[in-house]
C-alpha atoms as a PDB file:
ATOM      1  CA  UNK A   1      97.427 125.342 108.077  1.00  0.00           C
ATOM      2  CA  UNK A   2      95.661 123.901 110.673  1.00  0.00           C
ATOM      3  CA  UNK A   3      93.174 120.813 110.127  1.00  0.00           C
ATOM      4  CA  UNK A   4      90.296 122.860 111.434  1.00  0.00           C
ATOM      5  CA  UNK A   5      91.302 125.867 109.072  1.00  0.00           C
ATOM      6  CA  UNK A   6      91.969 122.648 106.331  1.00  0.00           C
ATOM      7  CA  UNK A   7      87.621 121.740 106.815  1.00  0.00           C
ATOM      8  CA  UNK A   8      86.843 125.067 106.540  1.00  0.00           C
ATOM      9  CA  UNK A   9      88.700 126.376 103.471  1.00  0.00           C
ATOM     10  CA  UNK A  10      87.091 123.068 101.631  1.00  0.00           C
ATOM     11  CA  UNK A  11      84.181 123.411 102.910  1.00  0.00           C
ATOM     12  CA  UNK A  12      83.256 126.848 102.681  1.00  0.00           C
ATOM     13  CA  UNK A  13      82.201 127.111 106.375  1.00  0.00           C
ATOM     14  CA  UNK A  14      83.355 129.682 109.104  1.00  0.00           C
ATOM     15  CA  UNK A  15      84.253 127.140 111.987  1.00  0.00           C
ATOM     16  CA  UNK A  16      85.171 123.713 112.254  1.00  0.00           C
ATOM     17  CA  UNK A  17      85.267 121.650 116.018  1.00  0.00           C
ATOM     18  CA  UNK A  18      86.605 118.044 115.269  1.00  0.00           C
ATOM     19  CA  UNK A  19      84.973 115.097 117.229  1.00  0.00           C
ATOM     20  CA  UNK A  20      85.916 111.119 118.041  1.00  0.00           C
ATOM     21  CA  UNK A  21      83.536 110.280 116.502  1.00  0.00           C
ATOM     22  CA  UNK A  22      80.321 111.913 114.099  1.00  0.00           C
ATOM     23  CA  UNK A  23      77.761 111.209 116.168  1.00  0.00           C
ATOM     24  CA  UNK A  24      79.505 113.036 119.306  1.00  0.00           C
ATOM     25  CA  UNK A  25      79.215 115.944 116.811  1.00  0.00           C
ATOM     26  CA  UNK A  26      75.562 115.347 116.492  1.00  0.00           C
ATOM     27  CA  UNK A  27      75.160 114.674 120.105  1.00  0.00           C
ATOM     28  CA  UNK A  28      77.065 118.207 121.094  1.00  0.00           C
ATOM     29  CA  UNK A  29      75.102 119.362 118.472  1.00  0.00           C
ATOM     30  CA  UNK A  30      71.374 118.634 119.696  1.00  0.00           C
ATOM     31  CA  UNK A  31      72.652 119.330 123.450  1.00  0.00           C
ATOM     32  CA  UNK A  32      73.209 122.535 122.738  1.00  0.00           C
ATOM     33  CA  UNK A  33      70.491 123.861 120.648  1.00  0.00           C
ATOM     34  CA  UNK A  34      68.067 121.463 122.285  1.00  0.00           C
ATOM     35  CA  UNK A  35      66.872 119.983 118.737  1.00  0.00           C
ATOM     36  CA  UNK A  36      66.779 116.782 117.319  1.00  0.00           C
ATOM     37  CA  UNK A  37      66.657 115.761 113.237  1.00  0.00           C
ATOM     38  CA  UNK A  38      64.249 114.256 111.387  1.00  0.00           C
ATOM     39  CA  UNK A  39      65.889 111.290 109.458  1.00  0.00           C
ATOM     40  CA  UNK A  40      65.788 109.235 106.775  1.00  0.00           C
ATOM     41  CA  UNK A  41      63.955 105.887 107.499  1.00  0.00           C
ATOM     42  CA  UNK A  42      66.167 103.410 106.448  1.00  0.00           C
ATOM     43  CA  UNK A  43      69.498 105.322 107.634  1.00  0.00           C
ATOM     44  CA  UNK A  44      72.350 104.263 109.420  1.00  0.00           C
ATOM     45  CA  UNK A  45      71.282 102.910 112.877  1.00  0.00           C
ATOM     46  CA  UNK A  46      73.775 105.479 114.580  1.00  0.00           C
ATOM     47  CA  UNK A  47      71.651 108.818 114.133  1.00  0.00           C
ATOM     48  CA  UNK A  48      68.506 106.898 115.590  1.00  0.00           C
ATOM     49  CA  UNK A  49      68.728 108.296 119.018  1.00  0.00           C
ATOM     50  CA  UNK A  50      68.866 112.107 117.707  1.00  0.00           C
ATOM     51  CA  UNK A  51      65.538 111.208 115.413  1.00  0.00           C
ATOM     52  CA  UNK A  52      62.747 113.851 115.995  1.00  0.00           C
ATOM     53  CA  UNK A  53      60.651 112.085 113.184  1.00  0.00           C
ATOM     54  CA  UNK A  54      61.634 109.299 110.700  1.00  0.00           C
ATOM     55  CA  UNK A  55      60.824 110.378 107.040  1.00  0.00           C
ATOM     56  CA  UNK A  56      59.142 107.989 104.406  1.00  0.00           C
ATOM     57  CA  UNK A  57      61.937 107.072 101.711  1.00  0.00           C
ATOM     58  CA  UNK A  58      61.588 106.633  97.812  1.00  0.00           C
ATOM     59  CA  UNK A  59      61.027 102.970  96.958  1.00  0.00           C
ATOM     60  CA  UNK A  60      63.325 104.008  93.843  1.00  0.00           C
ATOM     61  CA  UNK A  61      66.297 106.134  95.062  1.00  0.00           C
ATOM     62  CA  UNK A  62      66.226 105.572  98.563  1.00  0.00           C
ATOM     63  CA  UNK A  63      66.487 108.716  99.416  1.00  0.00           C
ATOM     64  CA  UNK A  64      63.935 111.200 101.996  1.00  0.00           C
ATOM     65  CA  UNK A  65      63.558 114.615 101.731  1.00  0.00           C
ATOM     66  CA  UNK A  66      65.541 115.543 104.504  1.00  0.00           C
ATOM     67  CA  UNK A  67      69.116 116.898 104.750  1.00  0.00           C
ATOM     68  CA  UNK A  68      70.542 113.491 105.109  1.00  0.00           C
ATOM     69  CA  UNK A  69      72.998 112.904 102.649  1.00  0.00           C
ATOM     70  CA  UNK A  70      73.424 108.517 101.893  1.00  0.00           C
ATOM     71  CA  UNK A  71      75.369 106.916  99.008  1.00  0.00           C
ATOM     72  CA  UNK A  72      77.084 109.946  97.973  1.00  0.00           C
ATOM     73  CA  UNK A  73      74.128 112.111  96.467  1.00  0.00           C
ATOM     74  CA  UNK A  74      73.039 115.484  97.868  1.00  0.00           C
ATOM     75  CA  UNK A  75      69.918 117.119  97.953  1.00  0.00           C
ATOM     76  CA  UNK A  76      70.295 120.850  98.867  1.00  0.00           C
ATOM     77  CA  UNK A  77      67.326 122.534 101.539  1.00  0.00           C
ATOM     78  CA  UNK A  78      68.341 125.851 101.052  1.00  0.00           C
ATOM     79  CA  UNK A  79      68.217 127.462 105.174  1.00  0.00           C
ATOM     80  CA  UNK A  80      68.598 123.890 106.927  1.00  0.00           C
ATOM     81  CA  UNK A  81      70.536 124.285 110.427  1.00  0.00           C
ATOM     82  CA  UNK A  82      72.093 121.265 109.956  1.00  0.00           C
ATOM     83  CA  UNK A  83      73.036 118.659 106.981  1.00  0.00           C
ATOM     84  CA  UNK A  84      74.251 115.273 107.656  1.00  0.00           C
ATOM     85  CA  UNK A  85      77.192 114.744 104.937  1.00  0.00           C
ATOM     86  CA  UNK A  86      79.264 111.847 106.091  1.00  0.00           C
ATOM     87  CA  UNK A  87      80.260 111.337 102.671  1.00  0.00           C
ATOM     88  CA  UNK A  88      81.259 115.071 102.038  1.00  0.00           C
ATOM     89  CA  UNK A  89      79.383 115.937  99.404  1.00  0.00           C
ATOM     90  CA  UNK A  90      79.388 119.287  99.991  1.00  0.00           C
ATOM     91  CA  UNK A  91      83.033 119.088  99.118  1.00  0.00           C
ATOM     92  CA  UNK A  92      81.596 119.815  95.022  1.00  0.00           C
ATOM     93  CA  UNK A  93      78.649 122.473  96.487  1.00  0.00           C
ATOM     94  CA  UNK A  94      77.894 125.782  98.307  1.00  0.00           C
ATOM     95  CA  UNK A  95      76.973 124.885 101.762  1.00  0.00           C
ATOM     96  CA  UNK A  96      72.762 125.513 102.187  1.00  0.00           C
ATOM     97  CA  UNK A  97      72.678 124.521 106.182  1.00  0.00           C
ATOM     98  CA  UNK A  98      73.981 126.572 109.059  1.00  0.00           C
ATOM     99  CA  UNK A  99      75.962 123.770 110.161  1.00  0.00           C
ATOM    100  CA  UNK A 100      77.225 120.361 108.810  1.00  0.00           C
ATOM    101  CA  UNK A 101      78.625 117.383 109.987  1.00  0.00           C
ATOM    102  CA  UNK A 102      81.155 114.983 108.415  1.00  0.00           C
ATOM    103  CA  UNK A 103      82.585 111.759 109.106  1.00  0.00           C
ATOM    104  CA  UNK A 104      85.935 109.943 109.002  1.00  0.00           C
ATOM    105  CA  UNK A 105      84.986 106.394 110.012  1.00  0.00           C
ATOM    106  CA  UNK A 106      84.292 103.059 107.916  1.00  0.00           C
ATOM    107  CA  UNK A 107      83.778 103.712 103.835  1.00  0.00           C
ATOM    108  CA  UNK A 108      83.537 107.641 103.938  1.00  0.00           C
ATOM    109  CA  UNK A 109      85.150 109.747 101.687  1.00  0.00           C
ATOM    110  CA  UNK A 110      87.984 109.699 104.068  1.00  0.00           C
ATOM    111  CA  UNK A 111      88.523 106.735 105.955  1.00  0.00           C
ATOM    112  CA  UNK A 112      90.718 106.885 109.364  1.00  0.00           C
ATOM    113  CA  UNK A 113      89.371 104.588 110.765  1.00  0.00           C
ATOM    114  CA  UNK A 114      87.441 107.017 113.215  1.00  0.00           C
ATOM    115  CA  UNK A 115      86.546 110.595 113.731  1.00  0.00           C
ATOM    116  CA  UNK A 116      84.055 113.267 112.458  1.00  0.00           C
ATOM    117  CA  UNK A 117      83.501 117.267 112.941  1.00  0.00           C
ATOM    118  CA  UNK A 118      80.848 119.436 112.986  1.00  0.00           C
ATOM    119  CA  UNK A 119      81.211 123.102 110.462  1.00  0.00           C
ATOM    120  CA  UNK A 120      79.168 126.014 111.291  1.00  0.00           C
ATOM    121  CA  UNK A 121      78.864 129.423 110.291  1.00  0.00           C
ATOM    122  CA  UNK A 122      77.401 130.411 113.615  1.00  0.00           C
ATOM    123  CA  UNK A 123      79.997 131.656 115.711  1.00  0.00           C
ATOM    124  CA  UNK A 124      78.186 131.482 118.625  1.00  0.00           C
ATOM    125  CA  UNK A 125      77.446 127.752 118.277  1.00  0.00           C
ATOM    126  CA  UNK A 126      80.757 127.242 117.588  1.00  0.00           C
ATOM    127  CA  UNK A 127      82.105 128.749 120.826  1.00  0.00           C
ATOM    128  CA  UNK A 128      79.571 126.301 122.612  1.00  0.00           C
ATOM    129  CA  UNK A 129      80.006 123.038 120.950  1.00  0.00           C
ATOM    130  CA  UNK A 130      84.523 123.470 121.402  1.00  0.00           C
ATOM    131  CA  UNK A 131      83.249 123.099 124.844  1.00  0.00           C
ATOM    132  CA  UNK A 132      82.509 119.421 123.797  1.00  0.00           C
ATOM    133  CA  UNK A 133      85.947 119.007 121.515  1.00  0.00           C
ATOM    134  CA  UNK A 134      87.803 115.835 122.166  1.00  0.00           C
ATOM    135  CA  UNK A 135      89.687 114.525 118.993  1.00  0.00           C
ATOM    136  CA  UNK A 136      92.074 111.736 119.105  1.00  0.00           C
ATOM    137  CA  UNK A 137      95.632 112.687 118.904  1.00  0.00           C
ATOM    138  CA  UNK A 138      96.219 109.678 116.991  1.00  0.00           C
ATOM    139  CA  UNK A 139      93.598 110.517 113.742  1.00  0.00           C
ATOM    140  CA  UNK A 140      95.232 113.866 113.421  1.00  0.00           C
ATOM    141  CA  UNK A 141      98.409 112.559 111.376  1.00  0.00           C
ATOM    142  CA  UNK A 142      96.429 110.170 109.406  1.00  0.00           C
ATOM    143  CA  UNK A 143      93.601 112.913 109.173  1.00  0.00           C
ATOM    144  CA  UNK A 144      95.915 116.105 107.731  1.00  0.00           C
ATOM    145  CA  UNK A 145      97.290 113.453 105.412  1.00  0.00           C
ATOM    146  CA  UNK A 146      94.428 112.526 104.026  1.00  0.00           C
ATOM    147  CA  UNK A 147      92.885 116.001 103.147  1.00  0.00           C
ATOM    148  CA  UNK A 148      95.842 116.644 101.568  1.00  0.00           C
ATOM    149  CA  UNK A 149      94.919 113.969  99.012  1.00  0.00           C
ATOM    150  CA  UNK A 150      91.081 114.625  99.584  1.00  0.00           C
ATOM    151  CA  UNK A 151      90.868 115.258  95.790  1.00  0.00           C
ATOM    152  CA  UNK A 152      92.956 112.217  94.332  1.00  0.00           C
ATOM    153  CA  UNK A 153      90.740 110.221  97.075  1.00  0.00           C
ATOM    154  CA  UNK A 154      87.971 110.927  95.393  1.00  0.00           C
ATOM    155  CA  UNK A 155      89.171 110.067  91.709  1.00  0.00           C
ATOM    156  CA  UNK A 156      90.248 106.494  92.527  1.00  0.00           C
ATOM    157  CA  UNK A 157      87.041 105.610  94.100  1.00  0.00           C
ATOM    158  CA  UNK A 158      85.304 107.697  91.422  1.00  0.00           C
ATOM    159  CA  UNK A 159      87.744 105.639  88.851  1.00  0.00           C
ATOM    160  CA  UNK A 160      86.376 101.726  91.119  1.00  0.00           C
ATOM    161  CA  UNK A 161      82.856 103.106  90.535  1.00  0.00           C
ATOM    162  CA  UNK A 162      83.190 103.371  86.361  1.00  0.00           C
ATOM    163  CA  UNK A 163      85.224 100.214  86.038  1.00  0.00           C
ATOM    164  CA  UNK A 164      82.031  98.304  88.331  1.00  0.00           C
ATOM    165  CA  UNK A 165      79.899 100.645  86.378  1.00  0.00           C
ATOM    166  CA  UNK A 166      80.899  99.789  83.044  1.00  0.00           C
ATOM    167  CA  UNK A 167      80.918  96.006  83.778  1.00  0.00           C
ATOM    168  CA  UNK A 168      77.567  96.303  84.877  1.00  0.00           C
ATOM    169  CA  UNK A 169      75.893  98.242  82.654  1.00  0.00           C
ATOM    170  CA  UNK A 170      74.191  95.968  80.124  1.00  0.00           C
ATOM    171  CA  UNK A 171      71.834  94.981  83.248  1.00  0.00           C
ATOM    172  CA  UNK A 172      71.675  97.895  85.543  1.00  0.00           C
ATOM    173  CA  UNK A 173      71.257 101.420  85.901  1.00  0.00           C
ATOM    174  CA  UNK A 174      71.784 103.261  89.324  1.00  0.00           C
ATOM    175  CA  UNK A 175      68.194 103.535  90.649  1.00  0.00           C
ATOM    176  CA  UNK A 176      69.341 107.784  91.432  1.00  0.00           C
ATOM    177  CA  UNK A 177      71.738 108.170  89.002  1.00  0.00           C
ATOM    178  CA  UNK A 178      74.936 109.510  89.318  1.00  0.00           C
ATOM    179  CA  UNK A 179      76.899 110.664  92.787  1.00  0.00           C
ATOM    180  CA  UNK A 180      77.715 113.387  93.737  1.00  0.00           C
ATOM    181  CA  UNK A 181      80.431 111.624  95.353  1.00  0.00           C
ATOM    182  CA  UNK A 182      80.850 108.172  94.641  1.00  0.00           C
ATOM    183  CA  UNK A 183      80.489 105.359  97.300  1.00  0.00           C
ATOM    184  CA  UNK A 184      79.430 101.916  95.893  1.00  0.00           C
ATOM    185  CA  UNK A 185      77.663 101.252  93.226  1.00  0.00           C
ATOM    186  CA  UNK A 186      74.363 100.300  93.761  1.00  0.00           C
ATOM    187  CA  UNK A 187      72.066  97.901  92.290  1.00  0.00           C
ATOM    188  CA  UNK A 188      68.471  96.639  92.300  1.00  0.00           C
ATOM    189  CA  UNK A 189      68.833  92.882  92.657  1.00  0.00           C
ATOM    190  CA  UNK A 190      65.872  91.735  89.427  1.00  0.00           C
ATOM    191  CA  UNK A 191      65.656  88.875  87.640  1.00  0.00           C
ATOM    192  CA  UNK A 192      69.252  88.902  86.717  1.00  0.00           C
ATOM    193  CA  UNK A 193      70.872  88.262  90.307  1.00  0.00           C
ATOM    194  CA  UNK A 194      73.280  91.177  90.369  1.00  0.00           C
ATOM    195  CA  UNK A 195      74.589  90.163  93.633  1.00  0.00           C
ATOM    196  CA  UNK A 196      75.352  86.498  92.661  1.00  0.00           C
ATOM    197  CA  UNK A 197      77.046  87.387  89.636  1.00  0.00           C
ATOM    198  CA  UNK A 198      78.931  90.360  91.506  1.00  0.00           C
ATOM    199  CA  UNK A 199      80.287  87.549  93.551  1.00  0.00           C
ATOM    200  CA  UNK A 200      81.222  85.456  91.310  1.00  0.00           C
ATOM    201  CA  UNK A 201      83.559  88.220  89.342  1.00  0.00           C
ATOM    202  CA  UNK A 202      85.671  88.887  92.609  1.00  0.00           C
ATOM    203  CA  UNK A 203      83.187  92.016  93.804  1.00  0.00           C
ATOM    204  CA  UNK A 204      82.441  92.461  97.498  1.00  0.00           C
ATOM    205  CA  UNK A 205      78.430  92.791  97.960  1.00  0.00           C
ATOM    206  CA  UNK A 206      75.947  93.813 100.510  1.00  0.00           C
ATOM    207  CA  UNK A 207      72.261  95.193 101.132  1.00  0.00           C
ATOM    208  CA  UNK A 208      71.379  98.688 101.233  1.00  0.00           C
ATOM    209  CA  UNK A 209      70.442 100.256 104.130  1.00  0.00           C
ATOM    210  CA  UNK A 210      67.541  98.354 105.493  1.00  0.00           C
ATOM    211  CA  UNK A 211      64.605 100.036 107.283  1.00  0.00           C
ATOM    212  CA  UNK A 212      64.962 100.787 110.691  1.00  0.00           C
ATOM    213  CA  UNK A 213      63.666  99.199 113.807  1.00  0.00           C
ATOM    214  CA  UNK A 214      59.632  99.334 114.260  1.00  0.00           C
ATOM    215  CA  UNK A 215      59.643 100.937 110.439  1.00  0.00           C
ATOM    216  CA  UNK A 216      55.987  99.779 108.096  1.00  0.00           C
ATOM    217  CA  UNK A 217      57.540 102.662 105.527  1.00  0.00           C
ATOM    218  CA  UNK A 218      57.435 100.664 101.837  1.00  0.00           C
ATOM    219  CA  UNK A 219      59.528 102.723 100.120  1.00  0.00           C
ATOM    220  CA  UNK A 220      62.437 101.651 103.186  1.00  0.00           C
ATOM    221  CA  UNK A 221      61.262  98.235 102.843  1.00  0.00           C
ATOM    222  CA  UNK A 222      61.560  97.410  99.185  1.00  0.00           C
ATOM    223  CA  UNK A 223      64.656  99.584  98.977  1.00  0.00           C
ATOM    224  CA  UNK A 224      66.310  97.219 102.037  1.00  0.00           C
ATOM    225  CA  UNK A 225      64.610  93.797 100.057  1.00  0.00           C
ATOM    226  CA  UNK A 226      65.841  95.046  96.551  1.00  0.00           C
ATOM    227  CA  UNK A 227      69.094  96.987  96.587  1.00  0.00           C
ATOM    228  CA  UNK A 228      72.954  96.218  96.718  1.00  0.00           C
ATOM    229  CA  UNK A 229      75.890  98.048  97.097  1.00  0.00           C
ATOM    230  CA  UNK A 230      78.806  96.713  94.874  1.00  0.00           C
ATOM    231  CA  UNK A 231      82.717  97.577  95.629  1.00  0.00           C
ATOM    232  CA  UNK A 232      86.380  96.162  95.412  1.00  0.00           C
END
């Protein structure tokens, strides 16, 4: 089976075009239907130049209601045309957009080291955006490998999560509950310095997305002040 045929058959979609990178995906795909997304404000700095509007985020989850899928939880808008889902959430879900795009770069679901692809169920877009294909020759090894595994992937960092989880519990809570997919686990920073004592146990630690350029949004701002991600 082919690695295109691979995407689609997990991801319940018709037609799958891989890309270098995600955002060529999302650059084929706004070229072509002459669109751009409204995004999260306090996303990853990469889908900025494709923003048609940036959305207010919650101050508690982080999240904006927008297709934009971050940390590993999805929110489904039911006749989208397009879902960002770098973490492949969709993976554990019926697909709700007319298109999605995935990546394979840094601290996704699967990790490369580079590449992305773009599923559709419109044929017609499909034809259009293979027009735009380019896909490394060296990812596609490391790439059909990897989906092969896609589900025991998922279990080990699902497996990281609960162990950090568990450690962590008598102090925090995830401010959205649980992932759909896990990522890191992620922490509001109180009165108890998570972050200091994440350190101090061997953990790796960093902020949360913070707001984007030029953003006033408070929910993006206290998120980007008061949240941590915590991994091995």
């Amino acid at each position: 089976m082919s690695i295109s045929s691979t995407l689609c058959d997990l991801m319940h979609y018709e037609r799958a075009i891989p890309f270098a990178r995600a955002r060529d995906a999302l650059d084929a795909w706004c070229k072509i239907t002459k669109e751009k997304i409204r995004i999260p404000s306090n996303c990853c700095p990469a889908l900025l130049p494709f923003a048609s509007e940036l959305v207010p985020v919650s101050a508690e989850t982080g999240l904006a209601p927008v297709p934009v899928q971050l940390y590993g939880y999805r929110q489904e808008f039911p006749g989208a045309k397009l879902e960002i889902d770098t973490l492949m959430t969709g993976l554990f879900g019926k697909p709700f957009a007319d298109s999605t795009i995935i990546s394979f770069g840094y601290s996704k679901t699967i990790d490369i080291g580079g590449g992305g692809a773009i599923l559709t169920q419109d044929k017609s877009l499909a034809d259009d955006l293979a027009k735009f294909e380019f896909f490394p020759k060296v990812l596609c090894s490391p790439l059909e490998s990897a989906l092969g595994h896609v589900h025991r992937i998922i279990m080990e960092k699902k497996k990281q999560y609960e162990e950090i989880e568990k450690e962590f519990a008598y102090w925090v809570r995830p401010p959205a509950g649980r992932p759909v997919i896990t990522w890191r686990f992620i922490a509001k920073d109180g009165e108890v310095s998570i972050s200091r004592m994440a350190r101090e146990r061997g953990y790796k630690v960093s902020h949360n997305y913070p707001p984007l350029p030029g953003v006033t949004d408070y929910g993006a701002i206290h998120w980007g002040n008061s949240v941590v991600n915590i991994w091995k």
